[in-house]
N, C-alpha and C. Protein backbone atom coordinates (compact mmCIF):
# COMPACT_ATOMS: atom_id res chain seq x y z
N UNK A 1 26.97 120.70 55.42
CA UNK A 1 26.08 121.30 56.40
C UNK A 1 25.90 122.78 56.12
N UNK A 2 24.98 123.37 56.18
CA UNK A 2 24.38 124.68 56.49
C UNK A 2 24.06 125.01 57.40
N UNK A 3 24.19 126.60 57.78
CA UNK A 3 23.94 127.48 58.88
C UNK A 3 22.48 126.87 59.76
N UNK A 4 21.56 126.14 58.69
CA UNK A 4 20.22 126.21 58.98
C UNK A 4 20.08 124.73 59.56
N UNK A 5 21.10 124.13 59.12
CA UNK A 5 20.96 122.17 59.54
C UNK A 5 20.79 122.30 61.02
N UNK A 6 20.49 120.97 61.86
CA UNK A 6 20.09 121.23 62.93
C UNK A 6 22.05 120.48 63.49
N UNK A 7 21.87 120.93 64.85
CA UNK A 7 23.36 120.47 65.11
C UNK A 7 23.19 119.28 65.74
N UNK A 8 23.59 118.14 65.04
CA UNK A 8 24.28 116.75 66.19
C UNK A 8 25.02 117.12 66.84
N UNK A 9 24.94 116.91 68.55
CA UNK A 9 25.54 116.88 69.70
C UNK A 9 26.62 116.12 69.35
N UNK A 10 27.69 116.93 69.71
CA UNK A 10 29.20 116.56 69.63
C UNK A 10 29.34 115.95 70.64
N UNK A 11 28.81 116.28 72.43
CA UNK A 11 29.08 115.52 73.67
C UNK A 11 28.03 115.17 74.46
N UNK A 12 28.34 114.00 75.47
CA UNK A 12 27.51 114.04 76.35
C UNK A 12 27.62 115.25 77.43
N UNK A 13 26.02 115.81 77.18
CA UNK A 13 26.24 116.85 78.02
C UNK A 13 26.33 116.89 79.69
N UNK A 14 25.48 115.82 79.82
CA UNK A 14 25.30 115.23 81.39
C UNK A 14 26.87 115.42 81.98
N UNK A 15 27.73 114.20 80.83
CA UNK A 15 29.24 113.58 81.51
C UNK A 15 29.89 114.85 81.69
N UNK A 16 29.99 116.39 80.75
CA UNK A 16 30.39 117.48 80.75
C UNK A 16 30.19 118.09 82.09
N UNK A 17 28.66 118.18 82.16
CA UNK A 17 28.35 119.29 83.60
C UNK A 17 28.52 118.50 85.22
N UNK A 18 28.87 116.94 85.07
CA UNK A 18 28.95 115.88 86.17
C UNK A 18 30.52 116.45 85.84
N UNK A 19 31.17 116.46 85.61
CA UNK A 19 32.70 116.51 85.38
C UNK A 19 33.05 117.54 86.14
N UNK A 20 32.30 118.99 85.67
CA UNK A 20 32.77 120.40 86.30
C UNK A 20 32.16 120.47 87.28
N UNK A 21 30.95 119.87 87.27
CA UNK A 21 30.06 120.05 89.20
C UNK A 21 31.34 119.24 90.08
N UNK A 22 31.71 118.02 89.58
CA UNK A 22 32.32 117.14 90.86
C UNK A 22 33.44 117.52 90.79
N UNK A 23 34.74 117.96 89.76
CA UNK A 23 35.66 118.10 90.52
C UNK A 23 36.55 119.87 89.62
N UNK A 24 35.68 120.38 88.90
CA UNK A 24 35.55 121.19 87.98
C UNK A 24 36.22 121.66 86.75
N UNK A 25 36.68 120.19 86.47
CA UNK A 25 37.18 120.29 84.78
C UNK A 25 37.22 118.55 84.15
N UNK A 26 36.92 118.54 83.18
CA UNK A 26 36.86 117.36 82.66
C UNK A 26 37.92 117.07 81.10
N UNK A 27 38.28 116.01 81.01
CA UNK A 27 39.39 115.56 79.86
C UNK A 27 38.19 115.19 78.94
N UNK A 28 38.01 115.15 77.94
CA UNK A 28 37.43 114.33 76.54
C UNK A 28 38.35 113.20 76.07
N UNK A 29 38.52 112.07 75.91
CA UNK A 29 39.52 111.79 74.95
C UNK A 29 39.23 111.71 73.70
N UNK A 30 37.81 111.23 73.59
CA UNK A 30 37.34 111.92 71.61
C UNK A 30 36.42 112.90 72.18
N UNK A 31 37.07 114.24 72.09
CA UNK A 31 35.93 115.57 72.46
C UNK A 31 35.50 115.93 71.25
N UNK A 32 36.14 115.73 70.20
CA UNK A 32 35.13 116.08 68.76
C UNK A 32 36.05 114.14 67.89
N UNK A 33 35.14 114.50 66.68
CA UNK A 33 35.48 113.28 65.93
C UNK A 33 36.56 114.17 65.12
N UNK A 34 37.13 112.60 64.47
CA UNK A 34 38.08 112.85 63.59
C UNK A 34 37.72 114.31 62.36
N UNK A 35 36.65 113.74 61.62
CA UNK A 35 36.24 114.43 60.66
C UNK A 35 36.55 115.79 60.41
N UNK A 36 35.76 116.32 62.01
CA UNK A 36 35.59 117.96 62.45
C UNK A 36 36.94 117.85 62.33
N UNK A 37 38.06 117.38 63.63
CA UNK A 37 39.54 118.09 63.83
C UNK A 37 39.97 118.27 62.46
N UNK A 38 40.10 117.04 61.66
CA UNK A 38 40.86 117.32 60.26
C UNK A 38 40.20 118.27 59.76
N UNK A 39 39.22 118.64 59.51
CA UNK A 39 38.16 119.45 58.66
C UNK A 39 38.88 121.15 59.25
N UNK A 40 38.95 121.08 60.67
CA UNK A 40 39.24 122.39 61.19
C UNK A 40 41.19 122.48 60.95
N UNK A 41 42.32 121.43 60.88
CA UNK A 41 43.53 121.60 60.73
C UNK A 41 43.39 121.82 59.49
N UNK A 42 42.74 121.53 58.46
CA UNK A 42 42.79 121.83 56.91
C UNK A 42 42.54 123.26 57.08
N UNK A 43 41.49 123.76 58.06
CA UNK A 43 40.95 125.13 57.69
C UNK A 43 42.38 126.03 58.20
N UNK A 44 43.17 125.51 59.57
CA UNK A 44 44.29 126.41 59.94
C UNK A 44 45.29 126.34 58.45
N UNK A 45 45.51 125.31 57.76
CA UNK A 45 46.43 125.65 56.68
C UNK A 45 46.47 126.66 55.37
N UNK A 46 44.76 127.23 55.68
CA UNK A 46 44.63 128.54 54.74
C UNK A 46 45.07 129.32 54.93
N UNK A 47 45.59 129.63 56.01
CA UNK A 47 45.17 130.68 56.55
C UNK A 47 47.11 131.10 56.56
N UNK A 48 47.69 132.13 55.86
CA UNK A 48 49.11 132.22 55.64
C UNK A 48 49.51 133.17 57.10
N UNK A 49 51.47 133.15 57.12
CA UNK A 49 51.47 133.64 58.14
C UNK A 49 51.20 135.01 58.65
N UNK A 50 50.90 136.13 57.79
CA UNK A 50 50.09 137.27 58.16
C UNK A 50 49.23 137.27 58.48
N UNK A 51 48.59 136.01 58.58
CA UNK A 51 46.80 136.25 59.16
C UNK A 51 47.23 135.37 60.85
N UNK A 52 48.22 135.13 61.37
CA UNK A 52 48.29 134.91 62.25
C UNK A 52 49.35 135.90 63.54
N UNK A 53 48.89 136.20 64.73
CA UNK A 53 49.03 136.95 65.67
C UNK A 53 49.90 136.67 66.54
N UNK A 54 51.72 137.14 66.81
CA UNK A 54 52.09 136.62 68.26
C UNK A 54 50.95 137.13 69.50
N UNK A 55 50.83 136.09 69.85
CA UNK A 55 50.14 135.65 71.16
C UNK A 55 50.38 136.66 72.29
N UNK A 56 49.69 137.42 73.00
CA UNK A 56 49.75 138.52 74.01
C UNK A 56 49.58 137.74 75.28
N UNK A 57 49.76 138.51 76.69
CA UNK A 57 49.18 138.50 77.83
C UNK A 57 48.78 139.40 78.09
N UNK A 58 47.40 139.88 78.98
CA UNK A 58 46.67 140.50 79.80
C UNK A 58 45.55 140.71 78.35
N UNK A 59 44.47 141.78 78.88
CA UNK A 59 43.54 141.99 77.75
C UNK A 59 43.27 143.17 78.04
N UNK A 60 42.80 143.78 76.48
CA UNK A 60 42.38 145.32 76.03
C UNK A 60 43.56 145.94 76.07
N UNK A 61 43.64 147.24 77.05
CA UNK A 61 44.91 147.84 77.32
C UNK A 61 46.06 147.71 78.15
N UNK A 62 45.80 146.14 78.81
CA UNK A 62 46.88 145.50 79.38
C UNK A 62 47.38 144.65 78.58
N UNK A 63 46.77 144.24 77.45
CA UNK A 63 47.79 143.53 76.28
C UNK A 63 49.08 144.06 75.41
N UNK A 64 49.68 142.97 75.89
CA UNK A 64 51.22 143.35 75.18
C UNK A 64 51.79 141.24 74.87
N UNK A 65 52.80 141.60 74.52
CA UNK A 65 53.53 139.96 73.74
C UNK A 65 54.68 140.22 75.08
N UNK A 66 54.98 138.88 75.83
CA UNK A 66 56.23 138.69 76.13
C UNK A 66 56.76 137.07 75.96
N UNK A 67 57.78 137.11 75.15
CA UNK A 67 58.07 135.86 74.53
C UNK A 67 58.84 134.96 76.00
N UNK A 68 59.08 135.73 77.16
CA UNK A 68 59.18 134.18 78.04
C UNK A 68 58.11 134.30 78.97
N UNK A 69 57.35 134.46 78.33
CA UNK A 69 55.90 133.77 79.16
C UNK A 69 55.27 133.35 78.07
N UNK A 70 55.11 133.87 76.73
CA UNK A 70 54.66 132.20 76.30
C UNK A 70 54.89 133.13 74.85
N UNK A 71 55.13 132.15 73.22
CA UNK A 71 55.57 131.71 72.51
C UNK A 71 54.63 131.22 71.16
N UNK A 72 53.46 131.18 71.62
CA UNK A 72 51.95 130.56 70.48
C UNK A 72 52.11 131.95 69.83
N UNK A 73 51.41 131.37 68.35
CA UNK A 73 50.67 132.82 67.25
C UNK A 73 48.99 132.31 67.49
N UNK A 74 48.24 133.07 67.00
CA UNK A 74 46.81 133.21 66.94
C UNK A 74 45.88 133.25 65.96
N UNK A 75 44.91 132.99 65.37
CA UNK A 75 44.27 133.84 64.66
C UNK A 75 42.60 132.91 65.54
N UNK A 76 41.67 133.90 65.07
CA UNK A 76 40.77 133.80 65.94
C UNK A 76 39.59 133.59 64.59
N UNK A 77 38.62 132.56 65.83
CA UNK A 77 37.67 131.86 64.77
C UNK A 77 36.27 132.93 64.42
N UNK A 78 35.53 133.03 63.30
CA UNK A 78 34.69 134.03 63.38
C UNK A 78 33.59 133.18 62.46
N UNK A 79 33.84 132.48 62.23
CA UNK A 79 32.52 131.38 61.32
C UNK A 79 32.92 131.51 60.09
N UNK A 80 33.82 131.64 59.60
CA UNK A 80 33.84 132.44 58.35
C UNK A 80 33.95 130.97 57.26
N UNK A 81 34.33 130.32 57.95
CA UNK A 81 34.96 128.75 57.07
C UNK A 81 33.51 127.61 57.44
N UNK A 82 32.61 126.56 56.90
CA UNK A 82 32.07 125.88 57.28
C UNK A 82 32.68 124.29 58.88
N UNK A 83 34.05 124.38 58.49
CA UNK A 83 34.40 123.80 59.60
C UNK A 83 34.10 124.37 60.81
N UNK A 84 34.77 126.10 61.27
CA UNK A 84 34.59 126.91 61.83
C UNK A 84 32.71 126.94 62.47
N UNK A 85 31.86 127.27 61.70
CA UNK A 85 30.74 127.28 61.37
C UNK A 85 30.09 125.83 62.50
N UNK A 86 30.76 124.44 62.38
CA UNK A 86 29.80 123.59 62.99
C UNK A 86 30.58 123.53 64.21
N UNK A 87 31.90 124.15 64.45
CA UNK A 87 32.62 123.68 65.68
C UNK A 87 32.11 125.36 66.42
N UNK A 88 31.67 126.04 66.23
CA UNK A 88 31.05 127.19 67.14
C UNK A 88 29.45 126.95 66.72
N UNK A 89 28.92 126.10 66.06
CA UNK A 89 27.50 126.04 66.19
C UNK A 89 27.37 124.76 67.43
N UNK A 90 28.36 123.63 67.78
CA UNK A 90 28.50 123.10 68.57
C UNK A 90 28.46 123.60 69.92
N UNK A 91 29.68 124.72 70.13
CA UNK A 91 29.72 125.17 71.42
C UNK A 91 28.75 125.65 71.77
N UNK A 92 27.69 126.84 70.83
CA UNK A 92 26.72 127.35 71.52
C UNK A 92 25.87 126.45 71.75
N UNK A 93 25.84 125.61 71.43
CA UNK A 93 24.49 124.54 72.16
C UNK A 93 25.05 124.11 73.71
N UNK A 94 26.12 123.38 73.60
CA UNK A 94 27.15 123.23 74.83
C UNK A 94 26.59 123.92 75.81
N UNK A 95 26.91 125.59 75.33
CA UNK A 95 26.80 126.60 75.84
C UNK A 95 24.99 126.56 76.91
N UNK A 96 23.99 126.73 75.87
CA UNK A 96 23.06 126.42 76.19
C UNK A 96 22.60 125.08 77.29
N UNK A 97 23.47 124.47 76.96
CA UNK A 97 23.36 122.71 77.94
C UNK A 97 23.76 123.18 79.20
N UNK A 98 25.15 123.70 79.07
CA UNK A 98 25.42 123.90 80.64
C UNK A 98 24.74 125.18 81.14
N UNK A 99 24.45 126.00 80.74
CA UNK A 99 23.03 126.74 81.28
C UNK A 99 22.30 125.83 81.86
N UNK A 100 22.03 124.95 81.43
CA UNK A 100 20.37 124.47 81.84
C UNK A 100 20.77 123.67 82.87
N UNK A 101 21.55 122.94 82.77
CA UNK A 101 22.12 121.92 83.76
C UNK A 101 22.94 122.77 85.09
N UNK A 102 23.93 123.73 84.81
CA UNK A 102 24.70 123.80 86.35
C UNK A 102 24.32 125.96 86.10
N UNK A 103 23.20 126.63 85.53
CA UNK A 103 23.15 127.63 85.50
C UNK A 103 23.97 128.61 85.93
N UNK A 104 25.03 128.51 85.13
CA UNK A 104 26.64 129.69 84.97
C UNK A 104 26.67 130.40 84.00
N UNK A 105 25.20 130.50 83.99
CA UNK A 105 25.22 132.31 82.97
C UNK A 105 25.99 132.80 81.90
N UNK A 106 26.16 131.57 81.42
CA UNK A 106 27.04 131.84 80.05
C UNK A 106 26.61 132.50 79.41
N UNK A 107 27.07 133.79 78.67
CA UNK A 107 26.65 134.71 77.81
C UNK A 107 27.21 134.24 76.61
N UNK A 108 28.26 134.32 76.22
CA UNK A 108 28.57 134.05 74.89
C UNK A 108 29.84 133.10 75.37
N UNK A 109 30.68 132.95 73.27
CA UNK A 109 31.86 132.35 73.56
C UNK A 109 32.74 132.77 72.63
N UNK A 110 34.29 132.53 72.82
CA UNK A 110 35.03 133.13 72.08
C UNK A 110 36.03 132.32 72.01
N UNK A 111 37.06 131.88 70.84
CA UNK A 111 38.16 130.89 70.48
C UNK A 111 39.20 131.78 69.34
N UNK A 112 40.34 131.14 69.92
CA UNK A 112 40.92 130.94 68.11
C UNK A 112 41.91 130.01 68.21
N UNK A 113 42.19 130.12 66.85
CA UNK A 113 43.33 128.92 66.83
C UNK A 113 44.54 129.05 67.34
N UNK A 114 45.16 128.27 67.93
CA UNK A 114 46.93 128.64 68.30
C UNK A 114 47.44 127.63 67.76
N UNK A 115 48.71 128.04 67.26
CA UNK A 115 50.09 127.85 66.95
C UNK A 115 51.32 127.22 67.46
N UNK A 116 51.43 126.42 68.04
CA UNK A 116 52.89 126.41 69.18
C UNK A 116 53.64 125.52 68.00
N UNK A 117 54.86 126.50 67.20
CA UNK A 117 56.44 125.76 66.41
C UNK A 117 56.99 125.16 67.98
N UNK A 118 57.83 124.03 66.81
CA UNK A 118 58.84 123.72 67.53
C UNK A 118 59.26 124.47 68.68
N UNK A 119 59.17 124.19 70.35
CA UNK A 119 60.17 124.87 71.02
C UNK A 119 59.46 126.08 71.80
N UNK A 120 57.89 126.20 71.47
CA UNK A 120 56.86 127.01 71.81
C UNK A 120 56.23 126.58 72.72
N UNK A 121 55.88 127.26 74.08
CA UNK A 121 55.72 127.20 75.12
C UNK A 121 54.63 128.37 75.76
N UNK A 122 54.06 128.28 76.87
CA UNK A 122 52.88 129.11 77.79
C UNK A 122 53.20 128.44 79.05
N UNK A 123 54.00 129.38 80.08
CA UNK A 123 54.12 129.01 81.24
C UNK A 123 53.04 129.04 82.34
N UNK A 124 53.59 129.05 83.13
CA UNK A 124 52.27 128.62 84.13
C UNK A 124 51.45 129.34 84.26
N UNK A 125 49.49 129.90 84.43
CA UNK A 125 48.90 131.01 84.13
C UNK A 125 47.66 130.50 84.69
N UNK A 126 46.87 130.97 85.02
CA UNK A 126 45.28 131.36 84.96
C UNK A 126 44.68 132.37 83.74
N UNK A 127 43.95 131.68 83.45
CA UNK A 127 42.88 132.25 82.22
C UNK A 127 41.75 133.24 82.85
N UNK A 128 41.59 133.36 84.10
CA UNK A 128 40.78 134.82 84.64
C UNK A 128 40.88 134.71 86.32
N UNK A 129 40.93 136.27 86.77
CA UNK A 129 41.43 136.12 88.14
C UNK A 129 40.14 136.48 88.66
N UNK A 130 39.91 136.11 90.01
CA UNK A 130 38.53 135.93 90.67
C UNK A 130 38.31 137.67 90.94
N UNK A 131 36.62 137.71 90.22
CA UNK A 131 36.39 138.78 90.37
C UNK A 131 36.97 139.93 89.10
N UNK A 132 37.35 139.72 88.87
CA UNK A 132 38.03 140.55 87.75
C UNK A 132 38.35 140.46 86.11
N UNK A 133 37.68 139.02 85.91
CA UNK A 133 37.35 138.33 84.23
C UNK A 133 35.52 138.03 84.39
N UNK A 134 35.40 137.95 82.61
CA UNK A 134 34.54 137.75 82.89
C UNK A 134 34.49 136.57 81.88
N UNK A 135 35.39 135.60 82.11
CA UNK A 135 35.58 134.18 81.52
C UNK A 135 35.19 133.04 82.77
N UNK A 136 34.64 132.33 82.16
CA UNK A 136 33.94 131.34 83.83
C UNK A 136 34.18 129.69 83.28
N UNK A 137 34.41 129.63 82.01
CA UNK A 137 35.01 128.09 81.55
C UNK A 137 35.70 127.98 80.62
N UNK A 138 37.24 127.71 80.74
CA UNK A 138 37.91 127.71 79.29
C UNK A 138 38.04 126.40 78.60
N UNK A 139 38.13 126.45 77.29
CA UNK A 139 38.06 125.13 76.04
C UNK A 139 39.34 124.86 75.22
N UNK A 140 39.99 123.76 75.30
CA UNK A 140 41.09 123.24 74.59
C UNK A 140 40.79 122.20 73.58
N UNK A 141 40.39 122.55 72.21
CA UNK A 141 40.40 121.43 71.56
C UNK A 141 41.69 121.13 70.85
N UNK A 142 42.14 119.59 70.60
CA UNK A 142 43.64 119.12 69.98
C UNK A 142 43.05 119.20 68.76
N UNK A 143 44.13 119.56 67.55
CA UNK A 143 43.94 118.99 66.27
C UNK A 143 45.43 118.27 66.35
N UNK A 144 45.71 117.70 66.30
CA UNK A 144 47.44 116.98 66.32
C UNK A 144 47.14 115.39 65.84
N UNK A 145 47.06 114.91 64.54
CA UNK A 145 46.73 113.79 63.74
C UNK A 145 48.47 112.73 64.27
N UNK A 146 48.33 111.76 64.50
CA UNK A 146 49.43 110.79 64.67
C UNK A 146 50.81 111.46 66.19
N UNK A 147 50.29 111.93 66.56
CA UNK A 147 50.96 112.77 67.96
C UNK A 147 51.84 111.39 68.79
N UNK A 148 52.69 111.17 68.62
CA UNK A 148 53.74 110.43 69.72
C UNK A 148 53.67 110.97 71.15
N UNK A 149 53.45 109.65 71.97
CA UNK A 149 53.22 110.22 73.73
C UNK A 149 54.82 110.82 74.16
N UNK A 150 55.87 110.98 73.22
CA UNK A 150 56.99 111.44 73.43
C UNK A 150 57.69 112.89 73.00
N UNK A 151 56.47 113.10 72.20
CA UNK A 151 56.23 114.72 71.45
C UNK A 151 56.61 115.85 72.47
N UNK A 152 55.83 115.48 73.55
CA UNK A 152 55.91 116.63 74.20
C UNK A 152 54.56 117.77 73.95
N UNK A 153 54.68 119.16 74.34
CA UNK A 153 53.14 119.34 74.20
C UNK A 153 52.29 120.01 74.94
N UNK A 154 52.96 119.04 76.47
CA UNK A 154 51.63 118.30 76.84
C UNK A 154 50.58 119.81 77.49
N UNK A 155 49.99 120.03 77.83
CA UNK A 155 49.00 120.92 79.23
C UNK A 155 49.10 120.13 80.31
N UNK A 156 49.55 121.07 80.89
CA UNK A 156 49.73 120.61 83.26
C UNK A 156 48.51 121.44 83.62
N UNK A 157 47.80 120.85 84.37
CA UNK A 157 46.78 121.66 85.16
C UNK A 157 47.35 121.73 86.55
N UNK A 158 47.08 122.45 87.41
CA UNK A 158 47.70 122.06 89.09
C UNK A 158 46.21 122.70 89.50
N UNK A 159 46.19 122.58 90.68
CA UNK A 159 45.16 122.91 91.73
C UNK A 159 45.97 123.81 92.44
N UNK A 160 44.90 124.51 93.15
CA UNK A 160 44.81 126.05 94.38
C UNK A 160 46.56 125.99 94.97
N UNK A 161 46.74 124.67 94.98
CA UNK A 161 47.88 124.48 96.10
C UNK A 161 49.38 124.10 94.79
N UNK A 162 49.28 124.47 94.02
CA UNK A 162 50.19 124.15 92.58
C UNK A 162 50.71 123.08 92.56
N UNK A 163 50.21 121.82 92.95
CA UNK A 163 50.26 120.72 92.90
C UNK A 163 49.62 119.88 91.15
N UNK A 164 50.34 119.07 90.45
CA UNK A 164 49.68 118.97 89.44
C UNK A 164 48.84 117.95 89.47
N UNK A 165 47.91 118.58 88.80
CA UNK A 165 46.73 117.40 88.42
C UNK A 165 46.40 116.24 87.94
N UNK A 166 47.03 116.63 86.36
CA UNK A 166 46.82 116.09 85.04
C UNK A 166 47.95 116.70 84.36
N UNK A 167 48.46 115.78 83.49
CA UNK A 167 49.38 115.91 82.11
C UNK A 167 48.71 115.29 81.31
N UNK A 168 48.16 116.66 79.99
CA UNK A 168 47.53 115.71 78.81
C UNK A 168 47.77 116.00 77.28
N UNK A 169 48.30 115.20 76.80
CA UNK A 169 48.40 114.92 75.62
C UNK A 169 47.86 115.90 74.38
N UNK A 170 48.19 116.51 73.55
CA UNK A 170 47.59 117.41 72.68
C UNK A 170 46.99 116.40 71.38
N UNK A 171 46.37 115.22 71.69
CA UNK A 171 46.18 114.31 70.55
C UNK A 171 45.03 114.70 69.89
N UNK A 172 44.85 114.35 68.38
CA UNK A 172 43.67 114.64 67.62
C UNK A 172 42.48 114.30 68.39
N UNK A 173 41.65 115.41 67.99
CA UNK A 173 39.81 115.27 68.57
C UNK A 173 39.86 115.27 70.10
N UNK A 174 41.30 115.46 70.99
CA UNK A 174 41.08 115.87 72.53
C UNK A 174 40.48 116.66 72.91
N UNK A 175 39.97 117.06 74.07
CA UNK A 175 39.14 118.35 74.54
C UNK A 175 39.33 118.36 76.34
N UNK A 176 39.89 119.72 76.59
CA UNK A 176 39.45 119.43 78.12
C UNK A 176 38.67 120.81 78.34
N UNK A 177 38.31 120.85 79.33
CA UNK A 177 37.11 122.00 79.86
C UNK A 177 37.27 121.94 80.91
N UNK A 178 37.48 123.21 81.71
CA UNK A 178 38.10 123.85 83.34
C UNK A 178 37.26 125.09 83.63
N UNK A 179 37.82 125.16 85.13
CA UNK A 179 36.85 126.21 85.43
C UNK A 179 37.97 127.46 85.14
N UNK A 180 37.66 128.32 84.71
CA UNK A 180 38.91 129.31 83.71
C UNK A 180 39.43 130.34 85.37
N UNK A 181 39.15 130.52 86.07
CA UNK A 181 39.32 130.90 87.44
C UNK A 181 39.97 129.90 88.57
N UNK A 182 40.26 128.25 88.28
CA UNK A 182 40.33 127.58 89.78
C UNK A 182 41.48 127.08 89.24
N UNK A 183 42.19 126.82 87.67
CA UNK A 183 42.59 126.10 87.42
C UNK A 183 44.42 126.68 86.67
N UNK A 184 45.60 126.90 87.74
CA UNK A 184 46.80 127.46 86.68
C UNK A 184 46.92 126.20 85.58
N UNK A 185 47.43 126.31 84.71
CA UNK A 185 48.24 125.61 83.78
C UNK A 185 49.25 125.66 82.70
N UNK A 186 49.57 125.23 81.77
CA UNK A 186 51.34 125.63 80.80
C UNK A 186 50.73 124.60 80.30
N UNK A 187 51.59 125.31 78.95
CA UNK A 187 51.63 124.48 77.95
C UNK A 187 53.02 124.27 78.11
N UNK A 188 53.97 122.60 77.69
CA UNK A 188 54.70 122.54 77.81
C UNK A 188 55.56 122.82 76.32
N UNK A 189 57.03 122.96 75.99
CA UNK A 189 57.53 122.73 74.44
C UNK A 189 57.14 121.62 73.67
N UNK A 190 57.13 121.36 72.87
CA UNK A 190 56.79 120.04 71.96
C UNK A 190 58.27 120.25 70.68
N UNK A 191 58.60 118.88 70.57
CA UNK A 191 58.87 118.58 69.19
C UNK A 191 58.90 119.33 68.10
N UNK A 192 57.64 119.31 67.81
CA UNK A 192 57.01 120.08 66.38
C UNK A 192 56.00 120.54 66.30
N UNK A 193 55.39 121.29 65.55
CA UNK A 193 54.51 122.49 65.51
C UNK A 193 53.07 121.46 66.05
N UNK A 194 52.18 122.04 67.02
CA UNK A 194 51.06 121.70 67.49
C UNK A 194 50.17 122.46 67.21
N UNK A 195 48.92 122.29 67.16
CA UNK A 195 47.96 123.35 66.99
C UNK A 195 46.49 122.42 67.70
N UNK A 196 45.62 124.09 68.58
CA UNK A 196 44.78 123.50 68.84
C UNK A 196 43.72 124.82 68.59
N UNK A 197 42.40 124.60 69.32
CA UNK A 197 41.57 125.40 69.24
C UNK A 197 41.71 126.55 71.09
N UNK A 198 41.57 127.64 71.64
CA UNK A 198 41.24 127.93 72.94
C UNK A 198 40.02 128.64 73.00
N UNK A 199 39.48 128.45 73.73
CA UNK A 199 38.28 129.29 73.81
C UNK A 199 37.47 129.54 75.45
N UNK A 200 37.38 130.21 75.40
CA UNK A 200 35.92 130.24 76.68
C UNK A 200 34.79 130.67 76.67
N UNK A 201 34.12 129.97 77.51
CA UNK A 201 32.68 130.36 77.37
C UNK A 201 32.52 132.05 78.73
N UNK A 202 31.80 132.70 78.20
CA UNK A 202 31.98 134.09 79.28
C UNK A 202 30.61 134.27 80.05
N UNK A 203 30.84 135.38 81.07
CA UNK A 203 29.47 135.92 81.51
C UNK A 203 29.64 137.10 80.76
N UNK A 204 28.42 138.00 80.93
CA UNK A 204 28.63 139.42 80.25
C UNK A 204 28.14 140.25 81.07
N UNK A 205 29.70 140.93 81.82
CA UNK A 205 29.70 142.08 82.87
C UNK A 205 29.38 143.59 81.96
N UNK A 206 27.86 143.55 81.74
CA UNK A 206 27.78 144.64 80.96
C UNK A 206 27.71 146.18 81.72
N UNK A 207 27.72 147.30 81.27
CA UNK A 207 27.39 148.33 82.08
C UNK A 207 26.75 149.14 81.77
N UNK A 208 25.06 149.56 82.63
CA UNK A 208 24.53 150.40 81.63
C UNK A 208 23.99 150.07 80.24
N UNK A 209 23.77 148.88 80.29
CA UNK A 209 23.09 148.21 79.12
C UNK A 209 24.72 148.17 77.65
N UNK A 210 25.59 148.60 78.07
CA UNK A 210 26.67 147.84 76.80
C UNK A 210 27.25 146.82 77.60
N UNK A 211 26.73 146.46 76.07
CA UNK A 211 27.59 144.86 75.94
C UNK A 211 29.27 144.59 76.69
N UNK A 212 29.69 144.04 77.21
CA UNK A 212 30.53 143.64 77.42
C UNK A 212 31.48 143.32 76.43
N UNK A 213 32.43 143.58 76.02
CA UNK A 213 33.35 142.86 74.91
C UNK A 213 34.12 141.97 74.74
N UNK A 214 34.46 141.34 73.94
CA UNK A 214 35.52 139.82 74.01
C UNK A 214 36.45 140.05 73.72
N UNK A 215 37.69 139.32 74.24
CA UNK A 215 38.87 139.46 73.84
C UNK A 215 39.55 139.91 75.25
């Protein structure tokens, strides 16, 4: 594929924006095909361990690393690889779909890959606090080929009242999508090294005509 090919829809977009209208996050269990995940875990194995990031909390100049709140490395996707290339030429259409369908002003989007070794963990958290992010849907894709339901792993979502939701599986080609504001969750330890994609789709709280920035 090339930059210029047209993109086959990875999802139904309907089942996506019916998912977050009715109860506001939805599971995939094949959210991408095999092909892409392997295509994108081949692309994380280029990539050596200097090109990957311990994992921070807060953002800009509230970012710092604290290893018991969570334990992932990083490196972040920029198109640079053709796997990369159709799995963010995907989202922005996404992107565009749920515009049209539940109009949440998605401006752009932003991902990278994480890391969780053996024994690596993200405790309980929100991905943006009301009023004060300008993240409005976050994205979990699995790459994890042959994953045992005994691995461990898993993502807990809870609701307003920290009650849990869902426990789900980090299995190849999974995907869930939340509202990045309604929803705490953790990653739990696993077994052995997991890797997935995170990302969210943003608004852009610009000021004065600049851009807003990611990250």
């Amino acid at each position: 594929m090339t930059t210029q090919d047209p993109v086959r829809p990875l999802w139904d977009y309907d089942t996506i924006a019916n998912g977050l209208r009715e109860q506001g996050w939805i599971h995939l269990q094949h959210g991408i095909d095999d092909a892409l995940a392997l295509a994108l875990l081949q692309d994380i194995h280029q990539h050596d361990s200097e090109q990957w990031d311990p994992a921070g909390i807060g953002r800009r100049q509230n970012h710092h690393t604290n290893e018991l709140i969570r334990r992932d490395s990083t490196h972040w996707l920029n198109g640079a690889t053709e796997p990369q290339q159709r799995y963010l030429a995907a989202t922005e259409a996404l992107r565009l779909e749920l515009n049209r369908r539940l109009l949440l002003g998605l401006f752009d989007y932003e991902c990278h890959y994480a890391r969780y070794d053996a024994g690596a963990f993200y405790r309980k958290h929100v991905d943006a606090f009301r009023g004060r992010s300008n993240r409005v849907l976050t994205t979990v894709t699995y790459l994890n080929p042959d994953w045992a339901p005994n691995a461990g792993g898993e993502l807990v979502l809870y609701d307003e009242h920290d009650q849990e939701l869902t426990r789900l599986s980090p299995t190849l080609g999974s995907m869930v999508i939340f509202l990045s504001e309604d929803f705490p969750h953790e990653v739990l330890a696993a077994e052995r090294t997991r890797f997935s994609i995170a990302g969210w789709f943003r608004n852009n709280n610009s000021i004065q005509g600049v851009v807003d920035p990611s990250r």
